[in-house]
Protein backbone atom coordinates (compact mmCIF):
# COMPACT_ATOMS: atom_id res chain seq x y z
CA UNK A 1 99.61 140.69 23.08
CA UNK A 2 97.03 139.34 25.62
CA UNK A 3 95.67 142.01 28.09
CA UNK A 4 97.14 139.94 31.01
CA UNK A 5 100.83 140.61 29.74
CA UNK A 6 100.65 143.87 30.16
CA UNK A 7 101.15 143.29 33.87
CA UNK A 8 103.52 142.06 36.50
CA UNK A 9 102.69 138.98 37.44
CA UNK A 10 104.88 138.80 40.52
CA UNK A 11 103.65 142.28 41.80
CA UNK A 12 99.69 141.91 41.79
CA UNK A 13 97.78 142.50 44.66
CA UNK A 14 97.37 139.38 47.27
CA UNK A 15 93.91 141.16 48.61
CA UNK A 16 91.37 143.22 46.33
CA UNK A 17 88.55 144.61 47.74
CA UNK A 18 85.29 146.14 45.54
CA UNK A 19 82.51 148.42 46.64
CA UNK A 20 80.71 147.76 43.69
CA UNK A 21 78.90 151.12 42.72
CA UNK A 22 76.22 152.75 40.16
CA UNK A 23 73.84 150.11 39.62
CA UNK A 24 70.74 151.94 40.16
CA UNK A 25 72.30 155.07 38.00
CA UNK A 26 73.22 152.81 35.66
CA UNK A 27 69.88 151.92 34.75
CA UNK A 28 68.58 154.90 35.20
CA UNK A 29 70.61 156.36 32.31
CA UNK A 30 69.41 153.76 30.10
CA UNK A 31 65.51 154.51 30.95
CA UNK A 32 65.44 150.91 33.31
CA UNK A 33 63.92 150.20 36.70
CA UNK A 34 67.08 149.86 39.42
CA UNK A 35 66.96 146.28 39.43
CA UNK A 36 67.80 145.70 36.10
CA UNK A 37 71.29 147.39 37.34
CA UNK A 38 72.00 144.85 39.83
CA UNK A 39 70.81 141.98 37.55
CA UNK A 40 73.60 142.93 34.63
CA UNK A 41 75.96 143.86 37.83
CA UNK A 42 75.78 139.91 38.58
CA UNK A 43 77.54 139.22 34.93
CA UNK A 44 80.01 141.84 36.57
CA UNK A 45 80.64 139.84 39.84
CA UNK A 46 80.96 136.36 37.84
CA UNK A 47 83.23 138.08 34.96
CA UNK A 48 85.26 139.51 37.97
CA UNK A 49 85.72 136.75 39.67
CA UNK A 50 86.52 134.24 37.06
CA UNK A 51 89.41 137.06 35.79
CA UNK A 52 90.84 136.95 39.32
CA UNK A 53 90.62 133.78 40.12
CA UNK A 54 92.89 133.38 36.66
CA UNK A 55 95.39 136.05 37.55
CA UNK A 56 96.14 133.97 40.84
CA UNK A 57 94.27 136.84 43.24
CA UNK A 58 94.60 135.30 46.89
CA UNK A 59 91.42 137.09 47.93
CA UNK A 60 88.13 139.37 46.43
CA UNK A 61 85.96 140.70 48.92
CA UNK A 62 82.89 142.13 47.36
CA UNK A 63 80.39 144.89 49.32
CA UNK A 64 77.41 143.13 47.91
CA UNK A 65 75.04 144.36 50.81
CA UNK A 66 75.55 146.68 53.41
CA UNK A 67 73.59 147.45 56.71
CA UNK A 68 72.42 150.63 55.06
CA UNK A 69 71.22 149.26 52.10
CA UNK A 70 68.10 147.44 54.59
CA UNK A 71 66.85 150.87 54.52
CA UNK A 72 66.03 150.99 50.35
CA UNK A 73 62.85 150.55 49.46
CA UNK A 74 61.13 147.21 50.41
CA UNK A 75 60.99 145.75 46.99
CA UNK A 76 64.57 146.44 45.98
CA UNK A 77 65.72 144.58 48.90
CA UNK A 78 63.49 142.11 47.98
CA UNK A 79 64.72 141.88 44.40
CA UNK A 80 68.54 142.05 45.87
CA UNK A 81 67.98 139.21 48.41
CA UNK A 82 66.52 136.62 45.10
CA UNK A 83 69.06 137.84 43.10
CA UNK A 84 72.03 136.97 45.43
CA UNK A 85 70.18 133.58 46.39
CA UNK A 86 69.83 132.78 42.16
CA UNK A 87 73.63 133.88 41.91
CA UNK A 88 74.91 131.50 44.62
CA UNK A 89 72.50 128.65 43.95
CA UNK A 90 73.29 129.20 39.74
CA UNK A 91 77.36 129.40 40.16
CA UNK A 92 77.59 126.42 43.12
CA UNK A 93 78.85 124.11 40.63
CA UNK A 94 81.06 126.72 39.00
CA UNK A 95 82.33 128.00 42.21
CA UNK A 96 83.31 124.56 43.25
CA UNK A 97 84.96 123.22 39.84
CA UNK A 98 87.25 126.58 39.34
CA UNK A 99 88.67 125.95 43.49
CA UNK A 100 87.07 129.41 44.31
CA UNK A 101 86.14 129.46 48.41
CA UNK A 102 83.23 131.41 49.48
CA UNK A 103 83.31 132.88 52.58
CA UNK A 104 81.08 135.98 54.53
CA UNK A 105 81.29 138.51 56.17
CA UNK A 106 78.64 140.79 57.89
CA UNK A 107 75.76 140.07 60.02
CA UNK A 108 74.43 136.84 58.12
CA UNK A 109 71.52 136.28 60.41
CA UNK A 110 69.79 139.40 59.33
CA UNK A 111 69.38 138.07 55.84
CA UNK A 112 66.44 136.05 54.46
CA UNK A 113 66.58 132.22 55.69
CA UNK A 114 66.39 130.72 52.33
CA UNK A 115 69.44 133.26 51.32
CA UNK A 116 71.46 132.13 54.82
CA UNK A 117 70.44 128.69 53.61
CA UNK A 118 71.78 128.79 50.18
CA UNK A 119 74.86 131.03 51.44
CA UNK A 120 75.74 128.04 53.66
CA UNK A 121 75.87 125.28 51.49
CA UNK A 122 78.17 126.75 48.67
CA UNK A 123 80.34 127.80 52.37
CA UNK A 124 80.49 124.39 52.98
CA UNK A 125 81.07 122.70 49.59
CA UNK A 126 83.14 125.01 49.10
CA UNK A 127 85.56 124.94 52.46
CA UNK A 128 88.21 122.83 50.78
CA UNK A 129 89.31 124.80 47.74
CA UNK A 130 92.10 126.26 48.61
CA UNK A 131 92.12 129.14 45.18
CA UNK A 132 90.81 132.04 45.17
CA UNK A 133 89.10 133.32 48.34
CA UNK A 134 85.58 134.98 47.33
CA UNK A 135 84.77 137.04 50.41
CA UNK A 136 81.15 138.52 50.41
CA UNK A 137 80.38 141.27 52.74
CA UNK A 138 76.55 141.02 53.31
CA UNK A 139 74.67 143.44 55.87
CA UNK A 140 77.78 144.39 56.80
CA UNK A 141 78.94 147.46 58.44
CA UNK A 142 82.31 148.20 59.25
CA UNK A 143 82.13 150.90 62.58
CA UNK A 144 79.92 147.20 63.75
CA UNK A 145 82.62 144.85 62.92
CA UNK A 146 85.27 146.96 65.02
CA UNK A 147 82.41 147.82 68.06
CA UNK A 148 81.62 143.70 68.07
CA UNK A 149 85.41 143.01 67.76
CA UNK A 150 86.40 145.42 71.10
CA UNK A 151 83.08 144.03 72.98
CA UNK A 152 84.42 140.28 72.31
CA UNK A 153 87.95 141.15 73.48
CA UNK A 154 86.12 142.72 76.58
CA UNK A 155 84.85 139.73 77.24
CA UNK A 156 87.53 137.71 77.26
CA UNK A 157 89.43 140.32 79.43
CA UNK A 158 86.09 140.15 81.91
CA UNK A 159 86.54 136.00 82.40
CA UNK A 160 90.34 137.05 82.95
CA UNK A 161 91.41 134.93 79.35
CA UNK A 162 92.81 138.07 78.25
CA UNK A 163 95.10 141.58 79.97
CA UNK A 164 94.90 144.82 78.76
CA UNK A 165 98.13 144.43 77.75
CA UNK A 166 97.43 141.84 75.28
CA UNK A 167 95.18 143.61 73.20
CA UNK A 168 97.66 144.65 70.63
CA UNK A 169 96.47 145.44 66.71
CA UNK A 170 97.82 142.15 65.47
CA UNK A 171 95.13 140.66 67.99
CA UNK A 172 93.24 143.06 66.62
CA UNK A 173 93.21 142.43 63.82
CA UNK A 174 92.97 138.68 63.52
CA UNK A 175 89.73 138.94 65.87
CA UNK A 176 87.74 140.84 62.99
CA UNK A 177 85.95 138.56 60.40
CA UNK A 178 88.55 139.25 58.12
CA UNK A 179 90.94 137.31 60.61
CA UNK A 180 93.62 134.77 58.73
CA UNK A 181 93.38 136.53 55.67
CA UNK A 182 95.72 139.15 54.76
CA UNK A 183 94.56 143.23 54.97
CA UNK A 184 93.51 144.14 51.13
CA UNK A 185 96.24 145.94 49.38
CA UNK A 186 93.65 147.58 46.96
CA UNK A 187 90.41 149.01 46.94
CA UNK A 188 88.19 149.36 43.70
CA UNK A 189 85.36 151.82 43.75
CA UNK A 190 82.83 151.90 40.80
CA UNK A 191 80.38 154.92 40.12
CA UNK A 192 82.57 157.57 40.79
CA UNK A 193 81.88 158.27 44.42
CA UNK A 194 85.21 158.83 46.63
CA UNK A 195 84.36 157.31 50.30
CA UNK A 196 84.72 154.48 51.95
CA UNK A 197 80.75 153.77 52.70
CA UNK A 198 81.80 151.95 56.65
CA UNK A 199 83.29 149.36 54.30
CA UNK A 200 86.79 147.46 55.70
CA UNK A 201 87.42 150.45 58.00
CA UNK A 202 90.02 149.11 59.80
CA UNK A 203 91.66 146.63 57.53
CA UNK A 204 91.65 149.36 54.48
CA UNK A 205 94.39 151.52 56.69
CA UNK A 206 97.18 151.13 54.00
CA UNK A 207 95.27 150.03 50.78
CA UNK A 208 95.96 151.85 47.45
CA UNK A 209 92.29 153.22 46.46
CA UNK A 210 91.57 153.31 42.85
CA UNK A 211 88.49 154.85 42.15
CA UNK A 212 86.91 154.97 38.98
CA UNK A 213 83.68 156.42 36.89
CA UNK A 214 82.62 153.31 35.14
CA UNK A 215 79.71 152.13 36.65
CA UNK A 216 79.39 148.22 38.60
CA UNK A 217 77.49 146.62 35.35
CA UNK A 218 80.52 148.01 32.93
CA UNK A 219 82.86 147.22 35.28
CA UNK A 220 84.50 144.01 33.62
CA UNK A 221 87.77 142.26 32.97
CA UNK A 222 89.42 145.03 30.62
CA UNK A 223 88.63 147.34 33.27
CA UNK A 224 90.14 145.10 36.26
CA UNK A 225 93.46 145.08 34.28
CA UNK A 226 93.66 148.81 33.98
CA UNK A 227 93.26 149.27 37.78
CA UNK A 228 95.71 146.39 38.34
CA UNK A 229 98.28 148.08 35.72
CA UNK A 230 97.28 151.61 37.69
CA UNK A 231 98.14 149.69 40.83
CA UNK A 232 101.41 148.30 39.68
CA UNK A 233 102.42 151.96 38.73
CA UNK A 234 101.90 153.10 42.86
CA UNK A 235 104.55 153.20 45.20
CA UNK A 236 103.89 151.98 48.40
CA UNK A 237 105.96 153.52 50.79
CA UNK A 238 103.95 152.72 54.69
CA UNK A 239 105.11 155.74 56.10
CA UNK A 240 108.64 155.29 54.74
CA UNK A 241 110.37 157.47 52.29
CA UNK A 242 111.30 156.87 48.75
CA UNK A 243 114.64 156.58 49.93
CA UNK A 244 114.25 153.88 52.13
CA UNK A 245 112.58 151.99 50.28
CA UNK A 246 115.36 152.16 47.53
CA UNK A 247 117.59 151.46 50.17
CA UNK A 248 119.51 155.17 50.12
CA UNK A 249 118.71 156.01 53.55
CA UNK A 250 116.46 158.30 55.49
């Protein structure tokens, strides 16, 4: 029996989001300098990625970067930054062949120019694949996203293209970056750690969260399929009651 049959097909998640955890402790239990736990965490990402795209996941978002994460030390940024720029310029042609579509999230113009340069053009040879959606979050912050989001919808409200009234969380919702794409219906966290780390603060509302102590650079397909089968196992009820959802009644 092949791992994948051990699950649902019809009942996977549509959305799955990863804060991709433990690098740094990773290598520092083997005796390593950090960066060696981000390089192997790259074989992570692309062995992730290739198992979802094959299980028919409509969209990964990865927290590859976040706005805190400017504040490590100089030269792990530094190492971060050419190791995302070698990733994207190494799997173009993959990324492109398998009908993956890279898209970003975050505050892009922060990053390095030769990183925003790279990020663009898989973006745009990418744009017509209509497959798996591979959503990067990259100096990305979520309290930002929802601040930037209000001040926008101010805005339009201010040139009178918008009432009060119309603000509702549908609008919401499609005016974050995440907009068009559906909210994820499970969140992955490597390492161990239990919080959310201002990642998809507003779109995480009603995700399952499965958390886990394997570390990002073990973190591969065998270990995808046991959060999916841990997923399929959940009830999701969205404030209703078991009842309801079987259709006995409140």
């Amino acid at each position: 029996m092949s791992d994948t049959e051990l699950l649902d097909r019809n009942n996977l998640p549509g959305h799955i989001a990863i804060i991709m955890d433990g690098n740094g402790r990773w290598a520092k239990a083997r005796g390593l300098p950090r960066v060696m736990g981000h390089k192997v965490g790259v074989e992570s990402v692309q062995e992730i990625v290739r198992t979802a795209s094959e299980l028919g996941i409509r969209v990964l978002t990865l927290y590859a970067f976040s706005t805190e994460n400017w504040k490590r030390p100089a030269l792990e940024v530094q190492a971060l930054m050419t190791l995302l720029k070698n990733f994207l310029e190494t799997e173009l042609e993959t990324i492109v062949r398998n009908n993956v579509q890279l898209r970003c999230i975050g505050e892009k113009n922060k990053m390095p120019v030769d990183v925003q340069t790279v990020l663009d053009r898989v973006i745009k040879a990418s744009a017509a694949n209509h497959g798996l959606i591979l959503n990067l979050a990259l100096s990305y912050s979520g309290r930002s996203e929802i601040v930037n989001t209000a001040r926008a919808l101010a805005r339009q409200c201010q040139r009178g293209n918008l009432t009060i009234a119309e603000i509702t969380e549908d609008l919401f919702s499609q005016s974050l970056s995440t907009g068009g794409l559906p909210d994820p219906d499970l969140l992955i966290r490597t390492g161990g750690e239990s919080r959310l780390s201002n990642f998809l603060l507003w779109q995480l509302s009603y995700a399952e969260i499965y958390i886990t102590e394997t570390r990002w650079p073990d973190f591969r397909r065998a270990q995808l399929i046991q959060a999916l089968i841990d997923f399929q196992k959940r009830q999701r009820r969205f404030g209703l009651t078991t009842e309801q959802l079987q259709g006995v009644g409140g």
